[in-house]
N, C-alpha and C. Protein backbone atom coordinates (compact mmCIF):
# COMPACT_ATOMS: atom_id res chain seq x y z
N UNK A 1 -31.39 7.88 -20.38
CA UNK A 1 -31.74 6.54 -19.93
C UNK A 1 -32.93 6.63 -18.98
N UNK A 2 -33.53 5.81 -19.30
CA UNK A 2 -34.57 5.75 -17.97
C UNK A 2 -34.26 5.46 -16.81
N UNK A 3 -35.04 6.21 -15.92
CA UNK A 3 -34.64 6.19 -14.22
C UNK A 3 -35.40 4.35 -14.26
N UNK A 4 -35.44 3.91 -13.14
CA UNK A 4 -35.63 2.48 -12.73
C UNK A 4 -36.62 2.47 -11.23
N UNK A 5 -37.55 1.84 -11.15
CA UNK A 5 -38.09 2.18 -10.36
C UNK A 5 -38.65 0.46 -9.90
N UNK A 6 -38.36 0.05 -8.80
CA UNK A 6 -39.00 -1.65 -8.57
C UNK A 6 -39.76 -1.26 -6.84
N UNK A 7 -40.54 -2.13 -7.64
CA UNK A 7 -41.73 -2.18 -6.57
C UNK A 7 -41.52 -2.66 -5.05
N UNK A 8 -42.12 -2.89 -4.15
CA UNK A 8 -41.97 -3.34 -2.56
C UNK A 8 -42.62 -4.93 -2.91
N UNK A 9 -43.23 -5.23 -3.81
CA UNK A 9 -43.34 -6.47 -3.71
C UNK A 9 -42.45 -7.11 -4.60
N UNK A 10 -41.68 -6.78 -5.49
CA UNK A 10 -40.17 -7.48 -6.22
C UNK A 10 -39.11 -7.05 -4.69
N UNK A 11 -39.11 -6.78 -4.22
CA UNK A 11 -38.15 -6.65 -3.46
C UNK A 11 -38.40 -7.75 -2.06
N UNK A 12 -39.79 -7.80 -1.95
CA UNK A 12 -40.10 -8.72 -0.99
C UNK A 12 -40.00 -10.30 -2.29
N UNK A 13 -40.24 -11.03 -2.94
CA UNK A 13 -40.49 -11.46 -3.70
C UNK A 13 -38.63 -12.11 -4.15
N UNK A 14 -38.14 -10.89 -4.28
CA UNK A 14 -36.71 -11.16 -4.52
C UNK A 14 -35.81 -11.57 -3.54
N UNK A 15 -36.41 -11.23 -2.47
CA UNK A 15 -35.56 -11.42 -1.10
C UNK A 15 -35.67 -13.05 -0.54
N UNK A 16 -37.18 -13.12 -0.72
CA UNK A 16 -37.59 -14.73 -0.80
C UNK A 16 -36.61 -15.90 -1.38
N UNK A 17 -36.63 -15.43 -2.54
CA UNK A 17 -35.74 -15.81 -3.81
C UNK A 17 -34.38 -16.40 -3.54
N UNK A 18 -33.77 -15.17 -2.84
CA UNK A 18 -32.78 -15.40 -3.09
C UNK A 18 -32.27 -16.09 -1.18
N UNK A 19 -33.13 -15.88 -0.62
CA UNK A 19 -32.82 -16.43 0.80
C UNK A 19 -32.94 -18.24 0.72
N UNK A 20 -34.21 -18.40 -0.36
CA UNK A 20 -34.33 -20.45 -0.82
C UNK A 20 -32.85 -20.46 -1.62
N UNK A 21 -32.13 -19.88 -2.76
CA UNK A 21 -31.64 -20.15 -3.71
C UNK A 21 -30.36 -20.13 -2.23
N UNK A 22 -30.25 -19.76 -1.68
CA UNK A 22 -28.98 -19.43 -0.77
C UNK A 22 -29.00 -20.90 0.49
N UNK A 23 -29.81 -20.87 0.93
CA UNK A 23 -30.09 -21.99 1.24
C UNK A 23 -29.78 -23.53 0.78
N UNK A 24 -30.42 -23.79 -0.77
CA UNK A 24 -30.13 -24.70 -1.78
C UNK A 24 -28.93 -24.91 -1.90
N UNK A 25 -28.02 -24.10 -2.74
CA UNK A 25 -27.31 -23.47 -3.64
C UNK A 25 -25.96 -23.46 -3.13
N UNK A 26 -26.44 -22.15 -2.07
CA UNK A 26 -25.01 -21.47 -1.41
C UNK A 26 -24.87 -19.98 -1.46
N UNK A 27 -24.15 -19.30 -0.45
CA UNK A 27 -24.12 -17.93 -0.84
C UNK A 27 -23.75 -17.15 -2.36
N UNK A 28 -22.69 -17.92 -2.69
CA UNK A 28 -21.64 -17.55 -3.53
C UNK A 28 -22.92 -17.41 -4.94
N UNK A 29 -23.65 -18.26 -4.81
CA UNK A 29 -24.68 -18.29 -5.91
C UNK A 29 -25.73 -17.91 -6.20
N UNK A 30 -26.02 -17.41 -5.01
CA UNK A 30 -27.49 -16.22 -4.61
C UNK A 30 -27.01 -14.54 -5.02
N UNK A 31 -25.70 -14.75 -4.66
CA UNK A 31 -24.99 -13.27 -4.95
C UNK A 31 -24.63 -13.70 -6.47
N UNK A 32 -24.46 -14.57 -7.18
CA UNK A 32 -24.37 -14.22 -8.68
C UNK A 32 -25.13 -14.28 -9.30
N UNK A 33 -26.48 -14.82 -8.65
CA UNK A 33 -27.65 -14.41 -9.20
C UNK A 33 -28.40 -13.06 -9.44
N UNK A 34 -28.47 -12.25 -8.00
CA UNK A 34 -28.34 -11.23 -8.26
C UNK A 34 -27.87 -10.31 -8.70
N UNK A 35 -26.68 -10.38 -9.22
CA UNK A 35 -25.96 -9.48 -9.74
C UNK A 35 -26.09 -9.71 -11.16
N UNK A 36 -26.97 -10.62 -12.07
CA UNK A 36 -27.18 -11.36 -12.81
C UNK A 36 -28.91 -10.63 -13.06
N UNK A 37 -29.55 -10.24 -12.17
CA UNK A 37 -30.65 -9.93 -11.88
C UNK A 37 -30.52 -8.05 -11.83
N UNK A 38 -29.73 -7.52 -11.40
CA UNK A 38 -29.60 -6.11 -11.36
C UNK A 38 -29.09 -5.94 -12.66
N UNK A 39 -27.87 -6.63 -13.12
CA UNK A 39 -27.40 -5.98 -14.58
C UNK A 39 -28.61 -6.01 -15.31
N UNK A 40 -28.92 -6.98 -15.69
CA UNK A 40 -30.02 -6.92 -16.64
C UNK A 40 -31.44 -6.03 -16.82
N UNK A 41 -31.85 -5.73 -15.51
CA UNK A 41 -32.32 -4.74 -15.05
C UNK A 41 -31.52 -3.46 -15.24
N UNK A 42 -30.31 -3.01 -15.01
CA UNK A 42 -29.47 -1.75 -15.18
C UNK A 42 -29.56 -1.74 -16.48
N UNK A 43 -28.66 -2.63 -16.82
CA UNK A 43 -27.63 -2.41 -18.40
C UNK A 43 -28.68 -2.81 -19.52
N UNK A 44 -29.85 -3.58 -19.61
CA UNK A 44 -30.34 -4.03 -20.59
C UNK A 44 -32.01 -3.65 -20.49
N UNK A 45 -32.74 -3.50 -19.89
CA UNK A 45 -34.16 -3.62 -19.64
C UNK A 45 -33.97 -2.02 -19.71
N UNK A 46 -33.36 -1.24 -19.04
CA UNK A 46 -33.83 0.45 -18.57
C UNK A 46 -33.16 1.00 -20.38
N UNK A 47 -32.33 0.25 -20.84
CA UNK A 47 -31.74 1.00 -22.13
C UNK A 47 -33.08 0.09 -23.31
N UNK A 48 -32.85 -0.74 -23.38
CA UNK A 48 -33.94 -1.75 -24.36
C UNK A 48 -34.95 -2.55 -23.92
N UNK A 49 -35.67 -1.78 -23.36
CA UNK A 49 -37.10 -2.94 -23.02
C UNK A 49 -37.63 -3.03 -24.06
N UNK A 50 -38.71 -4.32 -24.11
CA UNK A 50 -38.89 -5.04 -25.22
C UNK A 50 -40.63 -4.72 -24.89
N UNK A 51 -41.37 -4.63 -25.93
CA UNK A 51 -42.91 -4.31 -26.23
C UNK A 51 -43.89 -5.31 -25.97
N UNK A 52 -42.95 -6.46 -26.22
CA UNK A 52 -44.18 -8.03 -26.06
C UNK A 52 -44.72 -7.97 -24.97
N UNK A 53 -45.64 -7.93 -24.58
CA UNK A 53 -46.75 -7.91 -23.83
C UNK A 53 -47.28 -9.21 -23.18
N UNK A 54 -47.75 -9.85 -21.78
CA UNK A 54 -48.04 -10.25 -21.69
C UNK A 54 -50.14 -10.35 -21.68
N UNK A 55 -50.67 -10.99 -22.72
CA UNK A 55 -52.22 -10.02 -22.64
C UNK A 55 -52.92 -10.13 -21.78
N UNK A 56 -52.53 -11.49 -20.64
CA UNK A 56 -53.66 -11.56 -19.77
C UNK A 56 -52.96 -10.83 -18.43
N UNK A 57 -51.64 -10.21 -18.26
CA UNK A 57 -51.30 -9.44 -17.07
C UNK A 57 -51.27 -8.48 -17.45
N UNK A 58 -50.88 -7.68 -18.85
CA UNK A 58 -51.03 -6.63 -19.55
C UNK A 58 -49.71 -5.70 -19.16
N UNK A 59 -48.69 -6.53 -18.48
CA UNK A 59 -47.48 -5.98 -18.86
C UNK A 59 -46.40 -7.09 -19.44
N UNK A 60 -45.19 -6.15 -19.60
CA UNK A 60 -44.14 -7.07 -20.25
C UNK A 60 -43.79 -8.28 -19.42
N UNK A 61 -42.77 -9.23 -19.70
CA UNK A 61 -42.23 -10.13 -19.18
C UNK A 61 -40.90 -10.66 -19.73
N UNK A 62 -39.94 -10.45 -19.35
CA UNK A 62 -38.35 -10.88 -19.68
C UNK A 62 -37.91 -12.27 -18.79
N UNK A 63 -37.49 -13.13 -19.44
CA UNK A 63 -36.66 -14.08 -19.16
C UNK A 63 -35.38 -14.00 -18.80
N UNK A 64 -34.81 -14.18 -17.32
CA UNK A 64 -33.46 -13.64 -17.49
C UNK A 64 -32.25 -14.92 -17.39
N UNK A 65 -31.93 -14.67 -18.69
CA UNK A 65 -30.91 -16.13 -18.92
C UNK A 65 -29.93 -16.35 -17.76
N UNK A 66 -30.03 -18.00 -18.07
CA UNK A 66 -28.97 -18.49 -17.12
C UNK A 66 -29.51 -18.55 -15.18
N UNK A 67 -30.99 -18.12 -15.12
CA UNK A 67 -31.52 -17.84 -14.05
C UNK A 67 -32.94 -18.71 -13.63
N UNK A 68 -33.52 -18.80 -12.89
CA UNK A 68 -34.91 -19.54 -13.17
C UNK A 68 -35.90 -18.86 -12.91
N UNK A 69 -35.94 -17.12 -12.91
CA UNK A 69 -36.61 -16.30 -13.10
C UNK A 69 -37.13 -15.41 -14.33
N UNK A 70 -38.28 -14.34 -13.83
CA UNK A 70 -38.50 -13.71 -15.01
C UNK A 70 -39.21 -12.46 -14.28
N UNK A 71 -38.80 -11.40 -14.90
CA UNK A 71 -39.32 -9.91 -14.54
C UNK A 71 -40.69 -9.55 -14.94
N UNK A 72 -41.40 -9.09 -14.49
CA UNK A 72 -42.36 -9.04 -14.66
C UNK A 72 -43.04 -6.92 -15.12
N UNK A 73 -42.92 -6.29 -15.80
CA UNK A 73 -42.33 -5.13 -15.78
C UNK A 73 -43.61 -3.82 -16.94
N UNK A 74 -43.21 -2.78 -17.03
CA UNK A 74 -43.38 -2.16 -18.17
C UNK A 74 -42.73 -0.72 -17.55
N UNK A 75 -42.82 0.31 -19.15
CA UNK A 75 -42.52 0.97 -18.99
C UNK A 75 -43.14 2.33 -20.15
N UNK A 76 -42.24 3.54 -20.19
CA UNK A 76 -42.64 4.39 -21.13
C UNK A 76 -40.92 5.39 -20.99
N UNK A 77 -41.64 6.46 -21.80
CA UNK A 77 -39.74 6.97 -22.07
C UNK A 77 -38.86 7.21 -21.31
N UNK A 78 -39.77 7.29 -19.56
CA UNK A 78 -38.81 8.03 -19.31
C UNK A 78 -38.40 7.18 -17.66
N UNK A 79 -39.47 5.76 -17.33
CA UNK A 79 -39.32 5.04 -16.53
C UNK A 79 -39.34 3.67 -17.07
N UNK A 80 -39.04 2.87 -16.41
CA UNK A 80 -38.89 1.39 -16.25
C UNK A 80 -38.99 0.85 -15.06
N UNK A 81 -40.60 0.53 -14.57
CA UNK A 81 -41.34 0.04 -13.27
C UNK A 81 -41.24 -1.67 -13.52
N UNK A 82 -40.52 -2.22 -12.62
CA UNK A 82 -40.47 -3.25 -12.15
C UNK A 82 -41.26 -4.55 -11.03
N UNK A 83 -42.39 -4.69 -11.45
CA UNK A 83 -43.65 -5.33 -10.91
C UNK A 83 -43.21 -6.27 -10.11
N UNK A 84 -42.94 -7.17 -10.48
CA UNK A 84 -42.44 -8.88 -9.91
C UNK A 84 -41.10 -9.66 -10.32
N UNK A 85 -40.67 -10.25 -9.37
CA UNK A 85 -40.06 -11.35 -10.38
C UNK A 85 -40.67 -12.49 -9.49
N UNK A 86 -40.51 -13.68 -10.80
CA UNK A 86 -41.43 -14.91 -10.07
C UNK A 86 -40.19 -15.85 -11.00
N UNK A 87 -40.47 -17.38 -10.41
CA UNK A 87 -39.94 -18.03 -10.63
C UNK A 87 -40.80 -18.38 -12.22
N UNK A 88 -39.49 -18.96 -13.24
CA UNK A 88 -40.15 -18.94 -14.42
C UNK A 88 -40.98 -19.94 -14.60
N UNK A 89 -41.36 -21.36 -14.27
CA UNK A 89 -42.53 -21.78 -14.50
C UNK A 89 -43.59 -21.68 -13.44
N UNK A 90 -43.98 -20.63 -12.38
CA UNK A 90 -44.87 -20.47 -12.02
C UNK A 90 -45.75 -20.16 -12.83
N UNK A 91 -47.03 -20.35 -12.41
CA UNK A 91 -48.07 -20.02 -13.28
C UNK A 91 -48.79 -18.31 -13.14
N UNK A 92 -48.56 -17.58 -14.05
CA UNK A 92 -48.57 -16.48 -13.96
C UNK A 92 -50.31 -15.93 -14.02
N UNK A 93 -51.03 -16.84 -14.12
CA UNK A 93 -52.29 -16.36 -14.03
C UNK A 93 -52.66 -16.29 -12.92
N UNK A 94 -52.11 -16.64 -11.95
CA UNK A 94 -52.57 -16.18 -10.47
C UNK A 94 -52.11 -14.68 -10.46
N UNK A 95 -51.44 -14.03 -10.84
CA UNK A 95 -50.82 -13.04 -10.97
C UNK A 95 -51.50 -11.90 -10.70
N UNK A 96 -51.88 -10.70 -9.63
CA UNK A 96 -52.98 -9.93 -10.37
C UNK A 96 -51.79 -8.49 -10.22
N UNK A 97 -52.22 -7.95 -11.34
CA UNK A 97 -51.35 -6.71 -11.61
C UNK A 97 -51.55 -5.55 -10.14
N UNK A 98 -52.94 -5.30 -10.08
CA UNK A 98 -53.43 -4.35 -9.35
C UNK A 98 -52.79 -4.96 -7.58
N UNK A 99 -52.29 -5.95 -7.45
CA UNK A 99 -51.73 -6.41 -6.00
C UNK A 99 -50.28 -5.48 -6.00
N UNK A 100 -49.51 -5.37 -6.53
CA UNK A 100 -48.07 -4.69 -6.69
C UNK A 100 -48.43 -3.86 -5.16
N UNK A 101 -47.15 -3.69 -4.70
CA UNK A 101 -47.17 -2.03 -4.10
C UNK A 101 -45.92 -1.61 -4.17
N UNK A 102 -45.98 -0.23 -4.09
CA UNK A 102 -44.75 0.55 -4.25
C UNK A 102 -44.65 0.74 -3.27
């Protein structure tokens, strides 16, 4: 399986996330989001990432159901680097790949 590797700006990015959605929402629902957000990341993205490409960020992008996010990602055999997550209708052309940090 591939090791998993997410960036300092999904983590800043995610933390955001989930501190509005907790706020909104409620605890109970920020924590099933995330856990909603790691499986899919664990159990599904590091075993089957998907090739579609986004062409103008030039990595992948997953939709993660039931959520109002989307991963922002790529990978090769033996990692699965985790760029962003952004809310799903943000506009992703502001986006610049080369901003990430690890």
């Amino acid at each position: 399986m591939r090791r998993i590797v997410r960036s300092r700006t999904y983590f800043t990015q995610l933390s955001t996330l989930l501190e509005h959605g907790s706020a909104v929402f409620g605890t109970a629902v920020a924590e099933r989001t995330l856990a909603r957000i790691d499986h899919v990341i664990e159990r599904h993205l590091a075993q089957f990432p998907r090739k579609p490409v986004d062409r103008q960020l030039g990595l992948s992008v997953f939709s993660i159901l039931r959520t109002p996010f989307v991963l922002i990602y790529d990978f090769d055999d033996s990692e699965l680097r985790v760029h962003f997550i952004v809310p799903m209708r943000q506009d992703r052309k502001r986006i610049d790949p080369k901003s990430v940090e690890w």
